[in-house]
Protein backbone atom coordinates (compact mmCIF):
# COMPACT_ATOMS: atom_id res chain seq x y z
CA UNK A 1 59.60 -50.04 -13.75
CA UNK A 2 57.13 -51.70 -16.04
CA UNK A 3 53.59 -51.79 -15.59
CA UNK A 4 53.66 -54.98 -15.02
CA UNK A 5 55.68 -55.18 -11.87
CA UNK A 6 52.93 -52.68 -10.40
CA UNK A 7 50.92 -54.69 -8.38
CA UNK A 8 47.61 -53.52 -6.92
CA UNK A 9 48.19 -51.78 -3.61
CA UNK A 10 50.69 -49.16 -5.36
CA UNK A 11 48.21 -48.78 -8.02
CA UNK A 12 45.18 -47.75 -5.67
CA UNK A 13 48.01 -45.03 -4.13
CA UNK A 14 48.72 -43.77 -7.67
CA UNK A 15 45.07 -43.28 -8.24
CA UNK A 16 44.69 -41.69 -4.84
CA UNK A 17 47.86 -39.26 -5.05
CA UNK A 18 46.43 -38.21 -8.97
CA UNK A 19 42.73 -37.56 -6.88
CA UNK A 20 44.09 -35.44 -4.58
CA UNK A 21 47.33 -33.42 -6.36
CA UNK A 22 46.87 -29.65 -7.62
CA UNK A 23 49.51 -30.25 -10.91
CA UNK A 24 46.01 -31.38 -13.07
CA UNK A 25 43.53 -28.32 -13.45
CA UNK A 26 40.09 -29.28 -13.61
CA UNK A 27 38.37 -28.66 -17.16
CA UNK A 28 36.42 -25.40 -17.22
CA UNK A 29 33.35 -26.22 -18.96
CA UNK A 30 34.55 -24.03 -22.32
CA UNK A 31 33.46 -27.11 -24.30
CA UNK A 32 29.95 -27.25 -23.22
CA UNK A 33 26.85 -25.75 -24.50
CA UNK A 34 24.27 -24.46 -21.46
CA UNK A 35 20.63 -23.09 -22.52
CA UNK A 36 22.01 -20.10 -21.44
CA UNK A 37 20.05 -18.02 -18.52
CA UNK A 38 18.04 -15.79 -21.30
CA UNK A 39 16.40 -18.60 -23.19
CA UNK A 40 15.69 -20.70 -20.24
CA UNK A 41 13.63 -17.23 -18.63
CA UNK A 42 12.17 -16.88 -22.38
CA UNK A 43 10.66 -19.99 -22.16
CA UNK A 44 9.06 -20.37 -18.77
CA UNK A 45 7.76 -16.85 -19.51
CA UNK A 46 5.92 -18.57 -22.85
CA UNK A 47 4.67 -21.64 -21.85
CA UNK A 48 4.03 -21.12 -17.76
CA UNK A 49 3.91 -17.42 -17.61
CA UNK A 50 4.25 -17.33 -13.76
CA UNK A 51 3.96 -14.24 -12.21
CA UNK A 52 7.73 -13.61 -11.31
CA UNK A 53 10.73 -15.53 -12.60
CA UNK A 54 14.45 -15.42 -11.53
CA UNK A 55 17.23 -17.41 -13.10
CA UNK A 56 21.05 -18.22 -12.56
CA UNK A 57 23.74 -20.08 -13.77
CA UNK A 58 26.69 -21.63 -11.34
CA UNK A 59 30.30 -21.71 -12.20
CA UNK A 60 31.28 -24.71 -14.17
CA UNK A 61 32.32 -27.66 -11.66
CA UNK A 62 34.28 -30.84 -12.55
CA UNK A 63 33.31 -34.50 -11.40
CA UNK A 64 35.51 -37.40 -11.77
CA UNK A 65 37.11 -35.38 -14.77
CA UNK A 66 33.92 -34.48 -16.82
CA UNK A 67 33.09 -30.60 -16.43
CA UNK A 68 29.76 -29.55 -16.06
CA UNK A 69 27.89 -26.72 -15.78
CA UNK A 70 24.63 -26.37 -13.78
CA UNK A 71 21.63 -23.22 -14.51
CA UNK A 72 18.19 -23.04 -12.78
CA UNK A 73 14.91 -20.88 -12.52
CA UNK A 74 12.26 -20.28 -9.88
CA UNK A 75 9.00 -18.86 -11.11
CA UNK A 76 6.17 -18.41 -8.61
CA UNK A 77 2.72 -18.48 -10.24
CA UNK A 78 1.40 -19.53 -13.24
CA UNK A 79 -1.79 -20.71 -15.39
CA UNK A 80 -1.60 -24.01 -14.44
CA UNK A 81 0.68 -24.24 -12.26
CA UNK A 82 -0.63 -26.31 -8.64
CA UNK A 83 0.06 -25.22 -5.38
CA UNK A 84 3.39 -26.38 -3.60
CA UNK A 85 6.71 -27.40 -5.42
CA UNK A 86 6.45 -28.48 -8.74
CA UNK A 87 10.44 -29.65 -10.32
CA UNK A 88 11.10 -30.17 -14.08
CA UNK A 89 14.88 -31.25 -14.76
CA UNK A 90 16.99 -30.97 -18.12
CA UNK A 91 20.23 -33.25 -18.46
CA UNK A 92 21.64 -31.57 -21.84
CA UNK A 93 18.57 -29.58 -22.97
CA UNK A 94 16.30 -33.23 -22.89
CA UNK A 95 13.77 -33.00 -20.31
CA UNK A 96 13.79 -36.04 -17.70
CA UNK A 97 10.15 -37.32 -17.15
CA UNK A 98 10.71 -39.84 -14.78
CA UNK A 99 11.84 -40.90 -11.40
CA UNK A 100 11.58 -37.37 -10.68
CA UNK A 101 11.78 -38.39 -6.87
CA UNK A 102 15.18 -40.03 -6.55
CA UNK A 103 16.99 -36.42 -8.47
CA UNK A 104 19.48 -34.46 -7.41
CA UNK A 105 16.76 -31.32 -8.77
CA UNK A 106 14.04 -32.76 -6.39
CA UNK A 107 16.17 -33.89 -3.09
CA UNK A 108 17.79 -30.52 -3.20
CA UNK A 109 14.94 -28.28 -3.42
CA UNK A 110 12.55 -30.15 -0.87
CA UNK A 111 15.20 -31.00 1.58
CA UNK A 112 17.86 -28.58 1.48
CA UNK A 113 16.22 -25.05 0.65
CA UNK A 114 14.82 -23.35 3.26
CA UNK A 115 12.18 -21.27 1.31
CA UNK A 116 11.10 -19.42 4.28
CA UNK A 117 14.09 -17.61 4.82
CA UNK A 118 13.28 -16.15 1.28
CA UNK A 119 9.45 -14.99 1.76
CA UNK A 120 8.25 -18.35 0.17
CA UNK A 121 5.53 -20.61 1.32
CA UNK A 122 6.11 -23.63 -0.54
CA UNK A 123 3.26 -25.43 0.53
CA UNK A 124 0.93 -22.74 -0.66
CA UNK A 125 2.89 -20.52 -3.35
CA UNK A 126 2.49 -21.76 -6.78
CA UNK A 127 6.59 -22.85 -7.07
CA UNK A 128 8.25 -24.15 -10.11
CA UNK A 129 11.90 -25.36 -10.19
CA UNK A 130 13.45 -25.95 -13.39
CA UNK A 131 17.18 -27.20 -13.39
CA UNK A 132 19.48 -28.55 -16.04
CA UNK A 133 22.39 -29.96 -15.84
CA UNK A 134 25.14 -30.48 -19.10
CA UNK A 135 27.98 -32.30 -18.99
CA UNK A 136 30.05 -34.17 -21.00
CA UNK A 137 29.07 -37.10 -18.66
CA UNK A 138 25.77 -36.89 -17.04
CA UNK A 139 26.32 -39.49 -13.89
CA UNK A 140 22.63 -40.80 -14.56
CA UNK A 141 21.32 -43.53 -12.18
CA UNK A 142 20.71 -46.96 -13.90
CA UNK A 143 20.29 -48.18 -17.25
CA UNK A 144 17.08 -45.82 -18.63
CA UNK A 145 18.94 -42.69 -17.70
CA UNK A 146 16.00 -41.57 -15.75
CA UNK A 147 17.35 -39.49 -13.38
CA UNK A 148 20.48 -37.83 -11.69
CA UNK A 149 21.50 -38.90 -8.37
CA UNK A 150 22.12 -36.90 -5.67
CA UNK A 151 24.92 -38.95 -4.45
CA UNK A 152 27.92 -36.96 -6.38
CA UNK A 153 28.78 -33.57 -3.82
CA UNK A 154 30.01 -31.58 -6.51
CA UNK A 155 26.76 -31.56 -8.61
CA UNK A 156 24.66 -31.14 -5.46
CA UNK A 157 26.17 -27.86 -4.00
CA UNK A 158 26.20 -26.48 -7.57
CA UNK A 159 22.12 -27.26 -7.39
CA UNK A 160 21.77 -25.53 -4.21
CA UNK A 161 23.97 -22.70 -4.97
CA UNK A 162 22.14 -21.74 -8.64
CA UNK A 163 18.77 -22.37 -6.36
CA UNK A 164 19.84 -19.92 -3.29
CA UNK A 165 20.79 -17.12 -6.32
CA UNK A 166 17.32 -17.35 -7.82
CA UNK A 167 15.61 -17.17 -4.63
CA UNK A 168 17.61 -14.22 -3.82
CA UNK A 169 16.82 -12.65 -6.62
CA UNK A 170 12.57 -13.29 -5.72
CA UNK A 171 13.27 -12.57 -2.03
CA UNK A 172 13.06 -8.32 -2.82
CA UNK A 173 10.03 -8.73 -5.19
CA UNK A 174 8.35 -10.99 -2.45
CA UNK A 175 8.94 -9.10 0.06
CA UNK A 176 7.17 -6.30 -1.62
CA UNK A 177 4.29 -8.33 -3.04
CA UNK A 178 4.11 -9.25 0.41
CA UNK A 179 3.38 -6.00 1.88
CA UNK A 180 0.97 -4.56 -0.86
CA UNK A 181 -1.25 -7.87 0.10
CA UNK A 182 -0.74 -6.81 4.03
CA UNK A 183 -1.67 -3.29 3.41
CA UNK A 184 -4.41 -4.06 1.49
CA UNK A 185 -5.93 -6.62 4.20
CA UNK A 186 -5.56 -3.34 6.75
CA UNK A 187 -7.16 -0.94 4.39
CA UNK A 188 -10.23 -3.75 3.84
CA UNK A 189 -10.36 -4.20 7.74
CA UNK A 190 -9.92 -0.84 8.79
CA UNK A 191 -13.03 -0.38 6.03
CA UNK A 192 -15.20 -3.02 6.88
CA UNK A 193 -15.21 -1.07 10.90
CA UNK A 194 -16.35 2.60 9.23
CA UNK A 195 -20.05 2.64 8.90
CA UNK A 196 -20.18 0.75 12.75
CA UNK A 197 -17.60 3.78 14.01
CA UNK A 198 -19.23 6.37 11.97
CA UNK A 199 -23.01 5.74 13.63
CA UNK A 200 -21.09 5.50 16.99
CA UNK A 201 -19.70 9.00 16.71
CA UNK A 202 -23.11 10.44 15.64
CA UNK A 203 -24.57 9.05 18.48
CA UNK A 204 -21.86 10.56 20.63
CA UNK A 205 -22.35 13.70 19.11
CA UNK A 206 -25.83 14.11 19.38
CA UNK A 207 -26.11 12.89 22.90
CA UNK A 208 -23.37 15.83 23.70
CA UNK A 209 -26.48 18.16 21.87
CA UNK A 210 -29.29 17.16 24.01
CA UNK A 211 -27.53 17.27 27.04
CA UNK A 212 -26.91 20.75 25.76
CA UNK A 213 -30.47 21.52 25.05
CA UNK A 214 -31.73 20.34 28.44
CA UNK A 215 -29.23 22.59 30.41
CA UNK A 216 -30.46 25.71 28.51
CA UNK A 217 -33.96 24.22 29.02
CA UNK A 218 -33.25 24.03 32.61
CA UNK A 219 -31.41 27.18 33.54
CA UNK A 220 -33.96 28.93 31.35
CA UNK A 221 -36.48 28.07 33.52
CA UNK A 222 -35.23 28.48 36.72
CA UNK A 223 -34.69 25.18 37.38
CA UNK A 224 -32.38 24.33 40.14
CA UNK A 225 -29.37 22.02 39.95
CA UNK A 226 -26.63 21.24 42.36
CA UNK A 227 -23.42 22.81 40.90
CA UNK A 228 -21.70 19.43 40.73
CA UNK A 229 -23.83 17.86 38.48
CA UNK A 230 -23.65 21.03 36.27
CA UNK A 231 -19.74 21.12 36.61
CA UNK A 232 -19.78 17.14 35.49
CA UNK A 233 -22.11 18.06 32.18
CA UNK A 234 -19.89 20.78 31.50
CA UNK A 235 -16.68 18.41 31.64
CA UNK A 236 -18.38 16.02 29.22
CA UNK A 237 -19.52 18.81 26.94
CA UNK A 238 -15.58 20.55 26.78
CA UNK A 239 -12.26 20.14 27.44
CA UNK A 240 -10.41 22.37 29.95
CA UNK A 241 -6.74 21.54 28.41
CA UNK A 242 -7.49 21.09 24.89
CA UNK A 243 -10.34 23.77 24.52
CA UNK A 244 -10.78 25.43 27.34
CA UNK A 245 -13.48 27.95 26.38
CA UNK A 246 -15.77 25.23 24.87
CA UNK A 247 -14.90 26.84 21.31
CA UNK A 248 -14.25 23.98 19.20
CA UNK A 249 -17.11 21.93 20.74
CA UNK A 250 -19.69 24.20 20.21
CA UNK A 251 -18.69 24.66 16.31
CA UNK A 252 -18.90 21.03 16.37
CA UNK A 253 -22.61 20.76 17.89
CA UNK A 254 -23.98 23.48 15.86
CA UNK A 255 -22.89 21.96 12.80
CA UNK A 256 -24.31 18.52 13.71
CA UNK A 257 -28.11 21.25 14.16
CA UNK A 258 -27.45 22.23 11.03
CA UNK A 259 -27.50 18.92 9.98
CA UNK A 260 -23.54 19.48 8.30
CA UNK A 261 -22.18 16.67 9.88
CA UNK A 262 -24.32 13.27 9.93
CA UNK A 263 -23.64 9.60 9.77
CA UNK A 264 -22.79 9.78 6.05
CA UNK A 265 -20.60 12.81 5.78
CA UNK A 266 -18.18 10.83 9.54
CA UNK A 267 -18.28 7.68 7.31
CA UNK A 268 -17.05 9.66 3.79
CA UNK A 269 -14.43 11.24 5.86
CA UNK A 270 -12.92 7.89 7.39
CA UNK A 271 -13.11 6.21 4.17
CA UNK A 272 -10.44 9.18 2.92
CA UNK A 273 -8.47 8.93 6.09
CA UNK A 274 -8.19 5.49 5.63
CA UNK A 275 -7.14 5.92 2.05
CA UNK A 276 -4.89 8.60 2.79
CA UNK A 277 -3.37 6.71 5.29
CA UNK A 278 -2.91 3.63 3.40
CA UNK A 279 -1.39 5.56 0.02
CA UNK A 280 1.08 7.34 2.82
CA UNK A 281 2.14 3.89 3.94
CA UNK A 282 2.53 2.77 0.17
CA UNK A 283 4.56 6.27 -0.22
CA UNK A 284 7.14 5.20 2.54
CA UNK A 285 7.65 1.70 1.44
CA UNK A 286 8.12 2.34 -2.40
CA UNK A 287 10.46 5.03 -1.29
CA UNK A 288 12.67 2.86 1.45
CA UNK A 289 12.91 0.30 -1.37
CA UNK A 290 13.65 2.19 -4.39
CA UNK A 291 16.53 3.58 -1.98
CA UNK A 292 17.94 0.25 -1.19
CA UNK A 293 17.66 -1.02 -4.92
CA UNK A 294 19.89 2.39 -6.19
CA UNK A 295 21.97 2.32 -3.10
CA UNK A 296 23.06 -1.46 -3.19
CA UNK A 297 20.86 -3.02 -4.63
CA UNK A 298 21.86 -6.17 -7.43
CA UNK A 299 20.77 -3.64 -11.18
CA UNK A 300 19.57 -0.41 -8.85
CA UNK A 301 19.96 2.61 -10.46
CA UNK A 302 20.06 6.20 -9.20
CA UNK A 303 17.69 7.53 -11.77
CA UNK A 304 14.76 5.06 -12.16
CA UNK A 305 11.11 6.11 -11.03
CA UNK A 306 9.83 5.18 -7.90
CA UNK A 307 7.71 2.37 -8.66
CA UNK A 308 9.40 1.26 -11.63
CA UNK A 309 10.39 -2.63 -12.60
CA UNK A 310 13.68 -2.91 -13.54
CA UNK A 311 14.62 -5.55 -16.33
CA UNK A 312 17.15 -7.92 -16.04
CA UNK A 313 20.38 -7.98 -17.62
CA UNK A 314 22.19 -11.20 -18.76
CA UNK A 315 26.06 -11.10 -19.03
CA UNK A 316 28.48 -13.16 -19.14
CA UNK A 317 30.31 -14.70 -16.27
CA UNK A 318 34.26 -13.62 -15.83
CA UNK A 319 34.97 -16.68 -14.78
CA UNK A 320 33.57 -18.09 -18.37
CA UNK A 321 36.40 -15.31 -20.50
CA UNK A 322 38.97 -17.07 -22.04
CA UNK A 323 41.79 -17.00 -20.46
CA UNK A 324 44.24 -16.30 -23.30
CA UNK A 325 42.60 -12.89 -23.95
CA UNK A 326 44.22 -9.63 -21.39
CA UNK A 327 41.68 -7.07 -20.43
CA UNK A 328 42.16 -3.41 -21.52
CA UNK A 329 42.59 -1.28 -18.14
CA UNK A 330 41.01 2.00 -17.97
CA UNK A 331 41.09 4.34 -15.18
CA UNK A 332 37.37 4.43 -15.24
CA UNK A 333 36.50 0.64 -16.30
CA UNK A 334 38.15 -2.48 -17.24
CA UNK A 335 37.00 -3.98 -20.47
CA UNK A 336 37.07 -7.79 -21.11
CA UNK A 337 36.74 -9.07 -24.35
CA UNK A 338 34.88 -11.97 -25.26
CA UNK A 339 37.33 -13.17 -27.55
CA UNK A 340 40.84 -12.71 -29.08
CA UNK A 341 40.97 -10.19 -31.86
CA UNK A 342 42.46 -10.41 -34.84
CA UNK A 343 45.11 -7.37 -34.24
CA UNK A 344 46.26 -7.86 -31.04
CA UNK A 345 47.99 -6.23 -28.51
CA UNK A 346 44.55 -3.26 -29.35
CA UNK A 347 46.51 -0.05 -28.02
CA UNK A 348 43.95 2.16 -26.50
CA UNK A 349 44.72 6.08 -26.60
């Protein structure tokens, strides 16, 4: 048949049976060049230097036959960074100034992130969203090249999925920010309530002491007194479960005579069973974290300090290996190199 005996209608279901067949592999993105995830967190570190940043790459998706390969960073924080979401957008390492608005970088992370679910108040938090996008052919929108619509599926998903990874990666450090700000607002309340409690339990205390005073007063001289008024000062004064003999009270009220325990020593001794409290707290959190980071945790390890920041490591995608190069099989790890050496089959002993 020659082409031209095709006529139209069998040429729209040639097109549409090439779309949709599994014979043509889609390119895997070998041929492009990202920023790569390290450089792109060196660089928000120097020139925003937010308070936490967390960067990913996607896997390298195809769109109408051009590969392309998606990476993006969240920082939260920053010198001059303004409160709410804040989106700067790469299309092959060139920064995109304009029509920020109508992106695929903006849509995505105003409409379809729910920041939330990852201890992030973007109308408060200081949030920066960096994205950039290479490609052989960057589907720009009009004839300035602006921006990147968000139109294509392909290059939308692969925005929200390197999004969702770096606000995974935030949603552990958050959460812990999170609670250090919490505890502290306790501590500062429980605080603020100490010199109010402390006068309250002095005047408790020596109330309980005059009361004493007047009953000796009174049975010392002879003074009568029905014996249920005497048997309801004596139930203020002690305890008939917790101390029945009247022990621990009386140690109490002669130390408050001899002036041992007053309004400043109660208040010094909340203060430190506040702080105790609070540093116990701290104890049990850092612990039940630092367990979850070198149980399961993404980079835990077994032998870190409590406390301790980990760094992150960058490495290389598998799905990124050349394909032509067979892994060396260990019983104890499987090594894949990044490239074909020069003797090859390498026998391993």
């Amino acid at each position: 048949m020659s082409p031209s005996s095709v006529s139209d209608r069998q040429i729209t279901r040639l097109v549409q049976l090439l779309r949709t067949s599994d014979a043509f592999k889609p390119p895997d993105g070998s041929c492009l060049s990202p920023l790569g995830e390290y450089n792109l967190n060196l660089g928000i570190r120097k020139v925003v230097e937010p308070d936490v940043v967390a960067t990913a790459r996607d896997k390298a998706g195809a769109y109408e036959g051009h590969p392309f390969i998606v990476e993006a960073a969240v920082s939260i924080g920053g010198k001059n960074a303004r409160e709410g979401i804040t989106v700067y957008r790469f299309a092959n390492r060139i920064p995109l100034l304009f029509e920020g608005g109508s992106d695929v970088a903006t849509r995505v992370a105003n409409n379809k992130i729910k920041w939330s679910s990852y201890k992030i108040d973007h109308k408060r938090d200081k949030i920066g969203v960096f994205v950039s996008i290479v490609s052989t052919k960057v589907p720009f929108k009009g004839t300035g090249k602006e921006y990147i619509g968000d139109d294509i599926t392909e290059l939308q998903l692969s925005v929200k999925r390197a999004l969702q990874s770096c606000c995974q990666q935030l949603r552990s450090h958050l959460t812990k920010r999170n609670a250090i700000r919490d505890q502290k607002e306790r501590k500062n309340r429980l605080t603020k309530y100490v010199p109010d409690i402390s006068r309250s339990l002095f005047g408790i205390l020596d109330g309980m002491q005059k009361r004493k005073i007047e009953e000796a007063e009174s049975i010392a001289g002879g003074a009568t007194a029905s014996p249920r008024k005497l048997q309801r000062k004596r139930a203020r004064l002690t305890d008939p479960i917790v101390d029945p003999e009247g022990a621990f009270v009386k140690g109490v009220l002669e130390k408050v005579d001899r002036e041992e325990i007053t309004t400043e020593s109660i208040g010094q001794h909340l203060v430190e069973a506040v702080e105790a409290q609070c540093d116990l707290d701290d104890g049990k959190a850092g612990a039940s974290e630092h367990g979850t980071a070198s149980g399961g945790g993404r980079g835990g390890r077994n032998g870190g300090k409590l406390g301790e920041v980990s760094q992150p490591l960058y490495l290389v995608p598998i799905f990124e290996l050349p394909k032509d190069v067979e892994p060396i099989h260990h019983p104890l790890f499987t090594f894949h190199p990044m490239k074909k050496p020069e003797i090859w089959p390498i026998e391993a002993d």
